[in-house]
PDB file of N, CA and C in Angstrom:
ATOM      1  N   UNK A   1       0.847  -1.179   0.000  1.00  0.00           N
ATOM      2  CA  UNK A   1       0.000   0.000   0.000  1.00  0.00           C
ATOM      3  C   UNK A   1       0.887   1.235   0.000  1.00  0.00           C
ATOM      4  N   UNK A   2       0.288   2.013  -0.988  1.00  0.00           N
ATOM      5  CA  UNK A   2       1.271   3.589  -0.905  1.00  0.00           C
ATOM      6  C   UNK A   2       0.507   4.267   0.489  1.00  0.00           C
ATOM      7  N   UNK A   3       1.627   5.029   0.820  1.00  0.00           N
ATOM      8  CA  UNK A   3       1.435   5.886   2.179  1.00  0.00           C
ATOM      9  C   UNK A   3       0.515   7.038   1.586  1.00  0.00           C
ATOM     10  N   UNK A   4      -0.349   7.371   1.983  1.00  0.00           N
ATOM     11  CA  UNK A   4      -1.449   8.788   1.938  1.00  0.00           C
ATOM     12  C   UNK A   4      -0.370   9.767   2.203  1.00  0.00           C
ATOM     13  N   UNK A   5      -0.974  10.957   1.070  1.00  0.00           N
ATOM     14  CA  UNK A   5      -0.206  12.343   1.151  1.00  0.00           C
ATOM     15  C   UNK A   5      -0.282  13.188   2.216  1.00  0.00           C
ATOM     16  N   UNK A   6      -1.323  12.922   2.639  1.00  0.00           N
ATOM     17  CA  UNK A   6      -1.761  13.465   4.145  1.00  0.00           C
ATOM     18  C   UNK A   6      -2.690  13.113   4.605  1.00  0.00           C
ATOM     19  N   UNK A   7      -3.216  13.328   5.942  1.00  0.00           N
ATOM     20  CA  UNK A   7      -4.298  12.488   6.550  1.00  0.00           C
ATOM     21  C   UNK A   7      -5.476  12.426   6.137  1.00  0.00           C
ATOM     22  N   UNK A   8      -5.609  13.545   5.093  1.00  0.00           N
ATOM     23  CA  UNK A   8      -7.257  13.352   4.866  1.00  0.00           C
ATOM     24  C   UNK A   8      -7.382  12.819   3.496  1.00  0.00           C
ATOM     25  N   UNK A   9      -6.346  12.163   2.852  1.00  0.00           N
ATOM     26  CA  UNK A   9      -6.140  11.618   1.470  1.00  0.00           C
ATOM     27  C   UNK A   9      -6.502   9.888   1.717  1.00  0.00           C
ATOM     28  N   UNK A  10      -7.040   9.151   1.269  1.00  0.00           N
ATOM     29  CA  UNK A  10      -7.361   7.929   1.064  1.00  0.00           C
ATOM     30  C   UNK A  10      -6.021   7.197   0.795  1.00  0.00           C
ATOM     31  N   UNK A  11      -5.540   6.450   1.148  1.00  0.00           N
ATOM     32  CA  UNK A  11      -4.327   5.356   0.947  1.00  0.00           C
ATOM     33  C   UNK A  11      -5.146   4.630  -0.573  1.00  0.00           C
ATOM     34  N   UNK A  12      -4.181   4.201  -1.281  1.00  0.00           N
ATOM     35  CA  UNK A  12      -4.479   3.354  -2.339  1.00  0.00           C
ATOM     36  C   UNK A  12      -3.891   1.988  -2.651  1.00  0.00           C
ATOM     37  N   UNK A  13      -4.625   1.251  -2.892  1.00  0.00           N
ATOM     38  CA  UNK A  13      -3.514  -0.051  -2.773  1.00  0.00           C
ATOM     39  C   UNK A  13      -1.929  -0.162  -4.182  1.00  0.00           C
ATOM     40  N   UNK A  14      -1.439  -0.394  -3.696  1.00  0.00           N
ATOM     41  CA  UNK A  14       0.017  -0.547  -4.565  1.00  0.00           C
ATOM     42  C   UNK A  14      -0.416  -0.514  -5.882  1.00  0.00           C
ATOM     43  N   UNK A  15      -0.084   0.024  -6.769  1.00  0.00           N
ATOM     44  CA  UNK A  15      -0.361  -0.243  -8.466  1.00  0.00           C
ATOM     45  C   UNK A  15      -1.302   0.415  -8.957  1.00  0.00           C
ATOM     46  N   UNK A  16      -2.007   1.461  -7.706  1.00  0.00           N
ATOM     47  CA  UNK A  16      -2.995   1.695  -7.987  1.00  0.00           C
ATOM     48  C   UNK A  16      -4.572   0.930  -8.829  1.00  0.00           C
ATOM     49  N   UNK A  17      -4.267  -0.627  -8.444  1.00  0.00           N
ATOM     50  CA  UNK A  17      -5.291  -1.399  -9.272  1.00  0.00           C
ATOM     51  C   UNK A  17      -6.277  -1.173  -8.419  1.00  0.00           C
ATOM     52  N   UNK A  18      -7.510  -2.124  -8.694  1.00  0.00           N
ATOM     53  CA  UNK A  18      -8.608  -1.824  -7.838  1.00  0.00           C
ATOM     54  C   UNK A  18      -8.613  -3.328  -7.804  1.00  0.00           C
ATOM     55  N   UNK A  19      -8.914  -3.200  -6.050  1.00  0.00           N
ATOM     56  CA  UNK A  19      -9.252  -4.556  -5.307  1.00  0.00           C
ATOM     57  C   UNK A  19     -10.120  -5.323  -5.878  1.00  0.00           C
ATOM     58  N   UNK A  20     -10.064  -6.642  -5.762  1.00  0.00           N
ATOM     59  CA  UNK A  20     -10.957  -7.807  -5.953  1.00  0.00           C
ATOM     60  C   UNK A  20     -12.127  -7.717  -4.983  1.00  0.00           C
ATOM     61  N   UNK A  21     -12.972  -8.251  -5.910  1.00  0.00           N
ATOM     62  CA  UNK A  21     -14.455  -7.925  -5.024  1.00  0.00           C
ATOM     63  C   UNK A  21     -14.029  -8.815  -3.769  1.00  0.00           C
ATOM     64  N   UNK A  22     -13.554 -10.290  -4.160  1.00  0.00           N
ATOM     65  CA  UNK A  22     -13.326 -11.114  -3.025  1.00  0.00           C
ATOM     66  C   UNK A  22     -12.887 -10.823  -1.924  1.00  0.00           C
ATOM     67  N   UNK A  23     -11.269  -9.883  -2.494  1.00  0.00           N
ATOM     68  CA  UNK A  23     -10.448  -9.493  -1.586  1.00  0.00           C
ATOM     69  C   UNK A  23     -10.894  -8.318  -0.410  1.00  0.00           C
ATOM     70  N   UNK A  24     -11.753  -6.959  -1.008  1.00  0.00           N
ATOM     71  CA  UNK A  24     -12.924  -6.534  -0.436  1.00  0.00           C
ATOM     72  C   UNK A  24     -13.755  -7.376   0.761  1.00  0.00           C
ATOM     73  N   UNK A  25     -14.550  -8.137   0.530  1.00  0.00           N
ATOM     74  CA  UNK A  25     -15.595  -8.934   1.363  1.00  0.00           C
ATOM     75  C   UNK A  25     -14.721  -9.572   2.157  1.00  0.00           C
ATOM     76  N   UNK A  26     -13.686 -10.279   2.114  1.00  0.00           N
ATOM     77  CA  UNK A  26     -12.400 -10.599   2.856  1.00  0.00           C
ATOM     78  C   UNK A  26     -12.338 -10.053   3.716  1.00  0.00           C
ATOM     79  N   UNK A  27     -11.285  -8.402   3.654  1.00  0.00           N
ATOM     80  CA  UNK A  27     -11.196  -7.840   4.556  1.00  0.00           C
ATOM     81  C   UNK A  27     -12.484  -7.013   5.499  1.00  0.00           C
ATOM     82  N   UNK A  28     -13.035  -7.239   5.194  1.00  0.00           N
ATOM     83  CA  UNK A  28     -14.300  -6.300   5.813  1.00  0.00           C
ATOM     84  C   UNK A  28     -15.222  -7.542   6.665  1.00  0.00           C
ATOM     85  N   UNK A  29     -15.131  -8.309   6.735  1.00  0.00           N
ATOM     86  CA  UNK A  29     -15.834  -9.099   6.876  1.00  0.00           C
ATOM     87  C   UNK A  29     -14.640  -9.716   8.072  1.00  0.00           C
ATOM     88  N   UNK A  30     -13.281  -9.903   7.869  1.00  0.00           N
ATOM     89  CA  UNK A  30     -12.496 -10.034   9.159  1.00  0.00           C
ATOM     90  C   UNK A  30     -12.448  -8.708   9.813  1.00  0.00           C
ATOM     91  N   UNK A  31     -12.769  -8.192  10.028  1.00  0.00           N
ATOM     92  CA  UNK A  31     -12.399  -6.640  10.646  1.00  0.00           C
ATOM     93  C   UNK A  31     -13.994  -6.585  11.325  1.00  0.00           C
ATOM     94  N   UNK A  32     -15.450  -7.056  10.541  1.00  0.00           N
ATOM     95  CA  UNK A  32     -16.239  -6.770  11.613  1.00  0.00           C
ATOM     96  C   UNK A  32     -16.640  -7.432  12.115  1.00  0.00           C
ATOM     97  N   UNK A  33     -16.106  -9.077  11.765  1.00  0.00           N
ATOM     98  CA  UNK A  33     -16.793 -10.187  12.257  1.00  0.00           C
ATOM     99  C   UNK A  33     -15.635 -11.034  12.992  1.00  0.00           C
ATOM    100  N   UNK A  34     -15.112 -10.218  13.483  1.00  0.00           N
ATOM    101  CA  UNK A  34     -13.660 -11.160  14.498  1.00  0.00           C
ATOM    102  C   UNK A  34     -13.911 -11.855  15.310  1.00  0.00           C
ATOM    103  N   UNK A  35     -14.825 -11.981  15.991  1.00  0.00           N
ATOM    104  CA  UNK A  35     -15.100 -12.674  17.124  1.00  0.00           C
ATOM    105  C   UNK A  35     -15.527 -13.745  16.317  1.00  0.00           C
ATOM    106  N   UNK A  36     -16.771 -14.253  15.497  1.00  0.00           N
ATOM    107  CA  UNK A  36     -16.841 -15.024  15.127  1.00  0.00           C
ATOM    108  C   UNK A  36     -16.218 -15.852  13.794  1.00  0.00           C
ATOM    109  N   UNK A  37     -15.358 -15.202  13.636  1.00  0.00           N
ATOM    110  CA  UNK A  37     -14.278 -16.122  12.232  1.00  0.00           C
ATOM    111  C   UNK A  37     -13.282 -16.270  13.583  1.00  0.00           C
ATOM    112  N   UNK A  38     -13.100 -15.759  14.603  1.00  0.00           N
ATOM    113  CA  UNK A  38     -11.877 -15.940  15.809  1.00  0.00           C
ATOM    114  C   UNK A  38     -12.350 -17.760  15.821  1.00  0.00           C
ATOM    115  N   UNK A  39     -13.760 -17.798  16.711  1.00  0.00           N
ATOM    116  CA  UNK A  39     -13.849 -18.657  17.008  1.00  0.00           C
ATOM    117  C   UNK A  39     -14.098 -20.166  16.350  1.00  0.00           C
ATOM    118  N   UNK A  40     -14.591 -19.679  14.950  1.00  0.00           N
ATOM    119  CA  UNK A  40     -14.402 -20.744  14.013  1.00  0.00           C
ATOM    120  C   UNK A  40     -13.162 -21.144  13.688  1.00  0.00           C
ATOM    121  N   UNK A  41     -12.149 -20.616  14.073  1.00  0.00           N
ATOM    122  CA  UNK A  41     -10.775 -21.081  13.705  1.00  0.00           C
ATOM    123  C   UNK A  41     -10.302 -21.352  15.249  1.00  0.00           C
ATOM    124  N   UNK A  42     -11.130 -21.810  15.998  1.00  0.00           N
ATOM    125  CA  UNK A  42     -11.184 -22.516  17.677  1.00  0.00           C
ATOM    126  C   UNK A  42     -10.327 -21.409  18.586  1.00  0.00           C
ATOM    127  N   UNK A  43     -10.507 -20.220  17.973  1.00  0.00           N
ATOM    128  CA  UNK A  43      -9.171 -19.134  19.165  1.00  0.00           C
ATOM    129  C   UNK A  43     -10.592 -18.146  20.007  1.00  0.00           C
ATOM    130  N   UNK A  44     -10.600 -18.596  21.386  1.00  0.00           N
ATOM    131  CA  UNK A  44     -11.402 -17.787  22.015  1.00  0.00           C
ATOM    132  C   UNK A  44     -10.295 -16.324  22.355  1.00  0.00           C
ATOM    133  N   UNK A  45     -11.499 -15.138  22.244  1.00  0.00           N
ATOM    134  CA  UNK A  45     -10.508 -13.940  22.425  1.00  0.00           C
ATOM    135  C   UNK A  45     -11.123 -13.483  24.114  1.00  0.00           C
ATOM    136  N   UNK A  46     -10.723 -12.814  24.756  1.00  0.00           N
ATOM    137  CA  UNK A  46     -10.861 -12.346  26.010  1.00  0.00           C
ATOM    138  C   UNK A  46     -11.799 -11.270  26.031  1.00  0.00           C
ATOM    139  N   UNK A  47     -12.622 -11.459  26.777  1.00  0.00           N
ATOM    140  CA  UNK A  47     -13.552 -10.256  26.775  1.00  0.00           C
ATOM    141  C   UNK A  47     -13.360  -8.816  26.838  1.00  0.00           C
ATOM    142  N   UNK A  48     -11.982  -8.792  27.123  1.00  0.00           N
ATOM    143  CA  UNK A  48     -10.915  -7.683  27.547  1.00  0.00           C
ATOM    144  C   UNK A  48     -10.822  -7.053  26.257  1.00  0.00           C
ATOM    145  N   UNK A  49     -10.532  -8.305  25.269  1.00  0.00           N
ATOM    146  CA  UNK A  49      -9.981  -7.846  23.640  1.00  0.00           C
ATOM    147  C   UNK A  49     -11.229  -7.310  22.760  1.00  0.00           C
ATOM    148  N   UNK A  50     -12.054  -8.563  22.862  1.00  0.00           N
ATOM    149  CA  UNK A  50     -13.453  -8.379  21.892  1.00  0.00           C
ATOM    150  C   UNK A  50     -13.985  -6.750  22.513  1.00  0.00           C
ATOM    151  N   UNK A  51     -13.854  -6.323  23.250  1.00  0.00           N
ATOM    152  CA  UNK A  51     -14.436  -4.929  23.747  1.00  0.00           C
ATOM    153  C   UNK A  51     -13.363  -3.821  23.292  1.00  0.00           C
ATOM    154  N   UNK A  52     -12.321  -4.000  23.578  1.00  0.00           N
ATOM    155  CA  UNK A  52     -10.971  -3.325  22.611  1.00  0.00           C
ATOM    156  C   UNK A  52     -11.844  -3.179  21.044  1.00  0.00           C
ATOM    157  N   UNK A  53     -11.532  -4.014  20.575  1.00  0.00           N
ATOM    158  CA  UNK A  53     -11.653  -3.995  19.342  1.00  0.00           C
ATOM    159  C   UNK A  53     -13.150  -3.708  18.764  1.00  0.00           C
ATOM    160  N   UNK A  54     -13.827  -3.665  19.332  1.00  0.00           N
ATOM    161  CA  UNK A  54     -15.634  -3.148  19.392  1.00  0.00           C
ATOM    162  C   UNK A  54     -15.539  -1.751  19.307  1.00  0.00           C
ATOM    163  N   UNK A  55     -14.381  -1.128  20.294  1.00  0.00           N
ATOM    164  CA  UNK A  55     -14.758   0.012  20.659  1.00  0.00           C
ATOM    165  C   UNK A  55     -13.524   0.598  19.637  1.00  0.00           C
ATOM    166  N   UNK A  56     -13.294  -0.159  18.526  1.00  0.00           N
ATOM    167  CA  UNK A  56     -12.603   0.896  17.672  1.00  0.00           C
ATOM    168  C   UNK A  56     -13.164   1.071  16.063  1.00  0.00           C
ATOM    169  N   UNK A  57     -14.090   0.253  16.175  1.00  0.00           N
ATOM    170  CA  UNK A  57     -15.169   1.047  15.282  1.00  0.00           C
ATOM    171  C   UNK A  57     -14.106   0.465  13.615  1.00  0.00           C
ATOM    172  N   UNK A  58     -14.638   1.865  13.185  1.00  0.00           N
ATOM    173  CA  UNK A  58     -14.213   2.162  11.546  1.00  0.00           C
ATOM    174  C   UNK A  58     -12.770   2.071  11.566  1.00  0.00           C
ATOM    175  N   UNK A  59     -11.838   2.332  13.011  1.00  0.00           N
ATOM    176  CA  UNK A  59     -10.618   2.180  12.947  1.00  0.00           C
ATOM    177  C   UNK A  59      -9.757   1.275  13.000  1.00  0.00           C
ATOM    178  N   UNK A  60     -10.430   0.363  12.955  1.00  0.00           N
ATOM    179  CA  UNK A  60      -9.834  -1.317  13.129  1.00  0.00           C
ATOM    180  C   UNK A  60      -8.633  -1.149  11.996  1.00  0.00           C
ATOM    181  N   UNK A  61      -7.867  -1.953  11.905  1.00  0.00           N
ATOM    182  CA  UNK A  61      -6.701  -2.279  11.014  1.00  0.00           C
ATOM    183  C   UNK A  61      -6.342  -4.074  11.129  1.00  0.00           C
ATOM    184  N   UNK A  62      -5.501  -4.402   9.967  1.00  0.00           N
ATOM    185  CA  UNK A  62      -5.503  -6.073  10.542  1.00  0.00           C
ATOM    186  C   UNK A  62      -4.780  -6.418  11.443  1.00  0.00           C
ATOM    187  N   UNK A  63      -4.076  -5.137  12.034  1.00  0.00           N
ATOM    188  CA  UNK A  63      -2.677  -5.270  13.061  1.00  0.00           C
ATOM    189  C   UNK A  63      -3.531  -5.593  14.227  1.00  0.00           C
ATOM    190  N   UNK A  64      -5.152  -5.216  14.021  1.00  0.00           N
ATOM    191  CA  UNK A  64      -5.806  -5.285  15.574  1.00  0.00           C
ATOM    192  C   UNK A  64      -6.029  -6.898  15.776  1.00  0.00           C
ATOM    193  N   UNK A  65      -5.974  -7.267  14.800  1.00  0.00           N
ATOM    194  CA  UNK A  65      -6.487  -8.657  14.872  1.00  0.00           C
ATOM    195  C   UNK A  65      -5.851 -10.299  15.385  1.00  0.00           C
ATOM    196  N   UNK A  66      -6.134 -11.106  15.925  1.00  0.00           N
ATOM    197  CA  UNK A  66      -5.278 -12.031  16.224  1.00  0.00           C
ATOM    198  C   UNK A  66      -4.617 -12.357  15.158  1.00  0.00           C
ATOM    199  N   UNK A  67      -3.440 -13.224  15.367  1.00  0.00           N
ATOM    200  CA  UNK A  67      -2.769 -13.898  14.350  1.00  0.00           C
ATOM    201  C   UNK A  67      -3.089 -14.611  13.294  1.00  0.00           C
ATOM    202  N   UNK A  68      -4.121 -15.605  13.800  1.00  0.00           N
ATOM    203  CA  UNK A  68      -4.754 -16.650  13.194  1.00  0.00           C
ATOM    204  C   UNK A  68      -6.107 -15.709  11.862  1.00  0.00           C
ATOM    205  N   UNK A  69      -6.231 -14.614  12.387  1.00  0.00           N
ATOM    206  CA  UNK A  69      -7.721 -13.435  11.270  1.00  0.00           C
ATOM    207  C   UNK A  69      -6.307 -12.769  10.410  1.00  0.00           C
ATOM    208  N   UNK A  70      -5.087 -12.643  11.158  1.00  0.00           N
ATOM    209  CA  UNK A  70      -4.436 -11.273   9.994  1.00  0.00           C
ATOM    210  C   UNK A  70      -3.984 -12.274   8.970  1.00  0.00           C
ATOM    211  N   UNK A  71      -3.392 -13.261   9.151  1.00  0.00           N
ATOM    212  CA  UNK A  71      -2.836 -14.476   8.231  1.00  0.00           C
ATOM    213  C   UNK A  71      -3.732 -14.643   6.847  1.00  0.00           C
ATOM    214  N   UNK A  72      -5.077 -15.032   7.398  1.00  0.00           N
ATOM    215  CA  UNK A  72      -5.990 -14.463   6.198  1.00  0.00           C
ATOM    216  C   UNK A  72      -6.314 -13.844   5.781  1.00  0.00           C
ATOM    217  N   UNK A  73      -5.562 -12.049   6.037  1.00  0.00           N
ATOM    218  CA  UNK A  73      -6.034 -10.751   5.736  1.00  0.00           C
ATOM    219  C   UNK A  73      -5.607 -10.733   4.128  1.00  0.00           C
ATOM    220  N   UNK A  74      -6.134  -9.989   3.262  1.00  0.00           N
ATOM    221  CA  UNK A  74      -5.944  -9.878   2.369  1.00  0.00           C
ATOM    222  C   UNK A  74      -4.657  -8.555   2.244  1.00  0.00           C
ATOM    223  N   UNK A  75      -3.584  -8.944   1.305  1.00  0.00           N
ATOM    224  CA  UNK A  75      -2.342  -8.020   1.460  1.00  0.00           C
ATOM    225  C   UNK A  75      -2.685  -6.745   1.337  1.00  0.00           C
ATOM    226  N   UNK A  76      -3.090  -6.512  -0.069  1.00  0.00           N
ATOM    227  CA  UNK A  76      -3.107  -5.207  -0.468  1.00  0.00           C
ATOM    228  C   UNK A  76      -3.999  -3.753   0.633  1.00  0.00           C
ATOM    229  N   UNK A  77      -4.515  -4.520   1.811  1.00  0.00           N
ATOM    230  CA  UNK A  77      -5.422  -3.909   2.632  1.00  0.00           C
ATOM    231  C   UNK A  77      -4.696  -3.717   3.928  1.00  0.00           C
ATOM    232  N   UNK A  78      -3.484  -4.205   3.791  1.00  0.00           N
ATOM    233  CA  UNK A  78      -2.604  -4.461   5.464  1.00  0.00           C
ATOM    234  C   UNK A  78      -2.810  -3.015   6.014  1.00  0.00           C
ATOM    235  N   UNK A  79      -2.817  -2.570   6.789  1.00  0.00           N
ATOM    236  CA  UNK A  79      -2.393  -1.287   7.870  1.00  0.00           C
ATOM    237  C   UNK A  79      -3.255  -0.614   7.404  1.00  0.00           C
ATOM    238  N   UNK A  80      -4.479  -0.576   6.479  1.00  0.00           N
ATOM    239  CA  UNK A  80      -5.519   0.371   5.886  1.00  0.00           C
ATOM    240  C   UNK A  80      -6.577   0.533   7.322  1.00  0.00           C
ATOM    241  N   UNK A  81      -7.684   1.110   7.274  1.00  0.00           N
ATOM    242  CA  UNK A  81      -8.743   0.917   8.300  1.00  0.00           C
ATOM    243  C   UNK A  81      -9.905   0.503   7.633  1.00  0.00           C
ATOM    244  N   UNK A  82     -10.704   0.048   8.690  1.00  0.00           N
ATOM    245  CA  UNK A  82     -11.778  -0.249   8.197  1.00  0.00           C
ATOM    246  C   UNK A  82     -12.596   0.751   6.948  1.00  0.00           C
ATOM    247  N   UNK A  83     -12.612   2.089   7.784  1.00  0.00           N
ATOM    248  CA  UNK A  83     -13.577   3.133   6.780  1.00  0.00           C
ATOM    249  C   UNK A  83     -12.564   3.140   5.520  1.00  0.00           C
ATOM    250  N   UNK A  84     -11.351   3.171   5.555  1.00  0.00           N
ATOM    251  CA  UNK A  84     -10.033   3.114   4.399  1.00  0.00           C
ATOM    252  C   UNK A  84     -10.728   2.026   3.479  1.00  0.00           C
ATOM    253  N   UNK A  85     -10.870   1.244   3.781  1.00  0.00           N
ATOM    254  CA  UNK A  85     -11.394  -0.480   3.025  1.00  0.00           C
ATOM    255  C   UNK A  85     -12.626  -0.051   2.204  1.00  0.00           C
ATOM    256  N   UNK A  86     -13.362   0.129   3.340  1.00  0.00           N
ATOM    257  CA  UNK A  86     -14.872   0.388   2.788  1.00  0.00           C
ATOM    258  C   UNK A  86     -14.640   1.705   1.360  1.00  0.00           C
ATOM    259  N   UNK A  87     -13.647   2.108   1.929  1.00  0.00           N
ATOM    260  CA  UNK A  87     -13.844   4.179   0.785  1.00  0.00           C
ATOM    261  C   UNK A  87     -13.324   2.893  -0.650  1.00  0.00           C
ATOM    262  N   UNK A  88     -12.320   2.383  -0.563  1.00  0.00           N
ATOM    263  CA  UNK A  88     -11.500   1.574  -1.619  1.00  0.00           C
ATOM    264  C   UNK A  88     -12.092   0.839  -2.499  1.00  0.00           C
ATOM    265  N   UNK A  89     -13.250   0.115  -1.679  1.00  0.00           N
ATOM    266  CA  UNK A  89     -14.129  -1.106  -1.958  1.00  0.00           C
ATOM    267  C   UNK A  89     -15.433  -0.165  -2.977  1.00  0.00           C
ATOM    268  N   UNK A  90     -15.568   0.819  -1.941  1.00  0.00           N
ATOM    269  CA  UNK A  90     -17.216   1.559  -3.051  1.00  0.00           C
ATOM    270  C   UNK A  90     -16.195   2.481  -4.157  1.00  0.00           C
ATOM    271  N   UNK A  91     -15.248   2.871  -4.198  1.00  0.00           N
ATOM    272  CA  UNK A  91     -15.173   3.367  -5.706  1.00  0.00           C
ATOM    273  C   UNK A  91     -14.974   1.963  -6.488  1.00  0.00           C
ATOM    274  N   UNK A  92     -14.424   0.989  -6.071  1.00  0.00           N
ATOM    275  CA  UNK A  92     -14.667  -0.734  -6.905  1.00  0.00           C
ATOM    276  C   UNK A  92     -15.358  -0.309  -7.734  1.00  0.00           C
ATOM    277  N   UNK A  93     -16.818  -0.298  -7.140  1.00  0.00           N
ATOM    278  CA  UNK A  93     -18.281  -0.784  -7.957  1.00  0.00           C
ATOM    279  C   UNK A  93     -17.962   0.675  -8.669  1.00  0.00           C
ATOM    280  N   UNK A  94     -17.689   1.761  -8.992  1.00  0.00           N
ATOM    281  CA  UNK A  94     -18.595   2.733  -9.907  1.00  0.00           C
ATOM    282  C   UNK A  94     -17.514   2.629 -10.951  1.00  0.00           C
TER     283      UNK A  94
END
């Protein structure tokens, strides 16, 4: 991923290509559904964590995520945020 020109600039993934729909639903889908892709892959998280990570909203990144969710993160999305994903994902479709 190229680094944003400044904070209020959108990061773009490397090559400037546009993400795979897959790769999209991928990451968005580990970022809001951690607890339960956690536990389908048998890793209970601590109530300590699942509330951490609840309470960071649109700002999630895959760095927030256990080992076993970032492994399946999709690359081109590493260190992006959630709302970053989502902005990336809806210019996709137009």
């Amino acid at each position: 991923m190229r680094p944003p020109d400044s904070w209020t600039e959108q990061p773009v993934p490397i090559g400037g290509r546009r993400p795979s729909a897959t790769a999209c639903r991928t990451a968005i889908k580990l970022l809001t559904q951690f607890e339960s892709q956690a536990q389908g892959q048998g890793v209970t998280l601590p109530p300590a964590r699942v509330a951490r990570l609840r309470s960071l909203g649109g700002a999630i990144t895959s760095y927030d995520l256990p080992a076993t969710l970032r492994a399946q993160f999709p690359g081109e999305f590493v260190g992006m945020t959630l709302a970053q994903i989502r902005h990336v994902c809806r210019r996709r479709r137009r």
